[in-house]
Protein backbone atom coordinates (compact mmCIF):
# COMPACT_ATOMS: atom_id res chain seq x y z
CA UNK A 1 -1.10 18.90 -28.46
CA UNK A 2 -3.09 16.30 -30.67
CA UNK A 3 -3.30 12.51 -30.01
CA UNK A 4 -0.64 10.98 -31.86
CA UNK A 5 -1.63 8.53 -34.32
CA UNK A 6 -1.28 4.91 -32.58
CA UNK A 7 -1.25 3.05 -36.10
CA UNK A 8 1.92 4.76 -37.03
CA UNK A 9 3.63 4.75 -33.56
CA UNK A 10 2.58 1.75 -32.29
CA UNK A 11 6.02 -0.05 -32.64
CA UNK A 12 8.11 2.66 -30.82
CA UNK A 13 5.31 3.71 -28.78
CA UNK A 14 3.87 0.92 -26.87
CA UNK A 15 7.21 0.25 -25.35
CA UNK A 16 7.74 3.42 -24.49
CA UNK A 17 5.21 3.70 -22.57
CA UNK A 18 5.10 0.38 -20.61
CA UNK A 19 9.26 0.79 -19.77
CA UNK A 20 7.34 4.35 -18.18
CA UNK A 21 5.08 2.37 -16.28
CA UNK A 22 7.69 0.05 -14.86
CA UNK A 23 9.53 2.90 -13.95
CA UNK A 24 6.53 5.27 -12.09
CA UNK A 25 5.86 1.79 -10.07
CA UNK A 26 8.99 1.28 -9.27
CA UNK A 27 9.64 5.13 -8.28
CA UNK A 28 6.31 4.45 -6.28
CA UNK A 29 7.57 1.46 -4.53
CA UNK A 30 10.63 3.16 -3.49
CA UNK A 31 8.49 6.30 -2.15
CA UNK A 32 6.59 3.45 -0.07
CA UNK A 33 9.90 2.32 1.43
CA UNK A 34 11.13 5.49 2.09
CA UNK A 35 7.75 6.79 3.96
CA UNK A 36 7.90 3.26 5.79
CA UNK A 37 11.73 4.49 7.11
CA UNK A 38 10.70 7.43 7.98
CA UNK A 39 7.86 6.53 10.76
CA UNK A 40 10.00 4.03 11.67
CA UNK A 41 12.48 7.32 12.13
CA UNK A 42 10.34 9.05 14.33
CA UNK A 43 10.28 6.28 16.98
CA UNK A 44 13.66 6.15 17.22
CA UNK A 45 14.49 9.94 17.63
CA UNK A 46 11.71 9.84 20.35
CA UNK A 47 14.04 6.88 22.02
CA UNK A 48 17.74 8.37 20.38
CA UNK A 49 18.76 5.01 20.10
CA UNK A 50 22.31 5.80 18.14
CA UNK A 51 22.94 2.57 16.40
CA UNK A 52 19.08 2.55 15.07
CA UNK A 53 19.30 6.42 14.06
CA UNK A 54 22.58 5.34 12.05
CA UNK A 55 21.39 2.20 10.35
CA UNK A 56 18.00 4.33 9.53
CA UNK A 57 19.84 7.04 8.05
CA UNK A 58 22.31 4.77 5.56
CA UNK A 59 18.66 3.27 4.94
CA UNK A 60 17.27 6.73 4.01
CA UNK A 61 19.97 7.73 1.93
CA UNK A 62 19.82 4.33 -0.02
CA UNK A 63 16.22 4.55 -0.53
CA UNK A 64 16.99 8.20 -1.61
CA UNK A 65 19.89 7.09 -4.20
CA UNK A 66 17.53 4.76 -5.61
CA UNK A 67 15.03 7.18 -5.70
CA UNK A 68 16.91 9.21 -7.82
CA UNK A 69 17.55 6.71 -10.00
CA UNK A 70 13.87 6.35 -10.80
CA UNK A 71 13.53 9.80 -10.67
CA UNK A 72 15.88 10.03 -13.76
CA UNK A 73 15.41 6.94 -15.44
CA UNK A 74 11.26 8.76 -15.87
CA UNK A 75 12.90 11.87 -16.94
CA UNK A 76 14.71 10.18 -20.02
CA UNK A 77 11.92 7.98 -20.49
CA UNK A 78 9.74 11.50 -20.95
CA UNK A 79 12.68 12.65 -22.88
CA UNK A 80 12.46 10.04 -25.32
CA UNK A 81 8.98 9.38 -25.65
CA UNK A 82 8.43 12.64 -26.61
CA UNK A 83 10.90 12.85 -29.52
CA UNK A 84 8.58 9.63 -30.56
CA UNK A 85 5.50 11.97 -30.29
CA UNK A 86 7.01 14.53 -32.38
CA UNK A 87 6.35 18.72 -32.25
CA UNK A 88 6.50 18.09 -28.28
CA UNK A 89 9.89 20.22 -26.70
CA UNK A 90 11.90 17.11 -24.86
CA UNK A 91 11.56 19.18 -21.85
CA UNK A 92 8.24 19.01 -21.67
CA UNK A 93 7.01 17.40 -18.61
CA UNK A 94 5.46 14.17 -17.84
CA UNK A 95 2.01 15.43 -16.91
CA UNK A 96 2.27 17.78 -19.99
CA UNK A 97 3.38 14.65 -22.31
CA UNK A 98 0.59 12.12 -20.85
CA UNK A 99 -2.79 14.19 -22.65
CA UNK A 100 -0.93 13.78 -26.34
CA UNK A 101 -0.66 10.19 -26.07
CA UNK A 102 -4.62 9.36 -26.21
CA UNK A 103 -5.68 6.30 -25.06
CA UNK A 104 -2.31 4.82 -25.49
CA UNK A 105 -0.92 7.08 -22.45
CA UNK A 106 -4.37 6.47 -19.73
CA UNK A 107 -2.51 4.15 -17.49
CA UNK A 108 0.09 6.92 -17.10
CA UNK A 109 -1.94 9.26 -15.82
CA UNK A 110 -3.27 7.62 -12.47
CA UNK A 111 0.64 6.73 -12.33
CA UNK A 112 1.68 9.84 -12.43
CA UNK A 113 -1.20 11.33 -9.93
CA UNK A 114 -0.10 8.53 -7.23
CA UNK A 115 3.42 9.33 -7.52
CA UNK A 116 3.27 12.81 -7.34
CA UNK A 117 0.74 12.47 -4.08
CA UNK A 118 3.18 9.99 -2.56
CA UNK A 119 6.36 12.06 -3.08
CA UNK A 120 4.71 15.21 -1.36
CA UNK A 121 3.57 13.63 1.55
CA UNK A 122 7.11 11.90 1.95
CA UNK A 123 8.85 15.31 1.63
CA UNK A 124 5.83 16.37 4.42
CA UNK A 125 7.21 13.56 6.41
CA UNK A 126 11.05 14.50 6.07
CA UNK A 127 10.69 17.68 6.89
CA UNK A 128 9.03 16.89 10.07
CA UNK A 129 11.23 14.64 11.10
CA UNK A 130 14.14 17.14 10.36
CA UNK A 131 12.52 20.05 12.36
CA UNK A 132 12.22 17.22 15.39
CA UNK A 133 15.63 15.81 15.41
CA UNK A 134 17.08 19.45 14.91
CA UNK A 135 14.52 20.70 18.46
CA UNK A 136 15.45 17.13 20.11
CA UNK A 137 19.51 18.71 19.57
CA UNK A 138 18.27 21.78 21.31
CA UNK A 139 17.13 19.62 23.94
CA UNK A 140 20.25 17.78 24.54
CA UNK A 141 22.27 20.66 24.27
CA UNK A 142 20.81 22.78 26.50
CA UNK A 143 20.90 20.23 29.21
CA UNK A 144 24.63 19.73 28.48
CA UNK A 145 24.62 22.89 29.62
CA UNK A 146 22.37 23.36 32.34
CA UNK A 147 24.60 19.80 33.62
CA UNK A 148 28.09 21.75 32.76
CA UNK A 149 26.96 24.54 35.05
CA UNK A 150 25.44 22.19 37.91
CA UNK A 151 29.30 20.71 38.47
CA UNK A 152 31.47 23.31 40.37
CA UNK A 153 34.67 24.43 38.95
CA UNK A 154 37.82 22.90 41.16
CA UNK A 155 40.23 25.56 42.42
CA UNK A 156 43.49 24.69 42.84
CA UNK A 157 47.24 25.55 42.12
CA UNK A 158 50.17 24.49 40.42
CA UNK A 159 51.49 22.24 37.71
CA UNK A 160 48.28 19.71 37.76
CA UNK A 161 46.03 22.84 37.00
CA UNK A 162 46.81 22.49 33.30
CA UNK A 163 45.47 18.71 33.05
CA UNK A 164 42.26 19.47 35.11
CA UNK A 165 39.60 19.45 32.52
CA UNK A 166 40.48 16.92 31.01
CA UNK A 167 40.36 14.70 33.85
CA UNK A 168 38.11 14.30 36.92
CA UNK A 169 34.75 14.62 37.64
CA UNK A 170 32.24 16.14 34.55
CA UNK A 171 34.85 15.66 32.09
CA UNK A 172 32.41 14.54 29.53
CA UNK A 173 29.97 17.09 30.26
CA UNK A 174 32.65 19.88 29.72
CA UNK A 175 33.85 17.99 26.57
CA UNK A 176 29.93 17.64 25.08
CA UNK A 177 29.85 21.16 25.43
């Protein structure tokens, strides 16, 4: 892929590329944010705090929603920008688009390189905070049990049988379980 011309481009170019830029730092930003949650995450799964894990989790899936967002709005920018360039497929990726566009394209490149960096190491950081929460279940669960099988089971006879589980002592343990 050659340089494109800047002279002839210019016009549709130039904007282009700096709506591009505007989007890769916001996408960046949001990829900030979201890393930010996700520490914060891991403190609060250590201390299961329920009303923090829920308000962290309609944080995470905001942050992800706008995420997306960026994630598209870059894809359409890409999209477009190379239509401008001409001879380039529009599928063709960012980091495949960025060398074609000479000097024009250079602050997209860094861009690009920081965003791609910070978007692996926040899938790094989901992940392990998924495989924690899902061993911290594990946890809880098996003590559920081990507690379920600590209470002894109440023998008795006759019409009040039917309604023992439900009531009485370890109730909630049998019901967790």
């Amino acid at each position: 892929m050659s340089p494109v011309d800047l002279e002839e481009t210019e016009e549709t170019l130039r904007p282009l590329i700096e709506r591009l830029e505007v989007v890769l730092d916001a996408e960046e930003d949001t990829y900030r944010r979201f890393k930010q949650v996700l520490r914060r995450e891991e403190d609060e799964l250590i201390t299961l705090d329920p009303l923090a894990l829920e308000r962290t989790t309609a944080e995470k899936e905001a942050l992800g929603a706008e995420a997306r967002l960026h994630g598209e709005s870059r894809v359409e920018l890409s999209r477009v920008l190379a239509q401008v360039v001409g001879g380039v497929p529009a599928e063709t990726r960012l980091s495949e688009l960025v060398p074609g566009l000479g000097e024009a394209g250079s602050g997209l490149v860094e861009r690009q390189a920081r965003l791609r960096a910070l978007m692996e190491s926040t899938r790094e950081l989901l992940a392990a905070n998924e495989d924690f929460a899902n061993r911290t279940l594990g946890r809880v669960q098996d003590t559920l049990r081990m507690l379920g099988q600590a209470i002894p089971e109440v023998e008795s006879y006759g019409p009040g049988r039917a309604a023992e589980p439900t009531t009485g002592r370890g109730r909630l343990i049998r019901a967790a379980i």
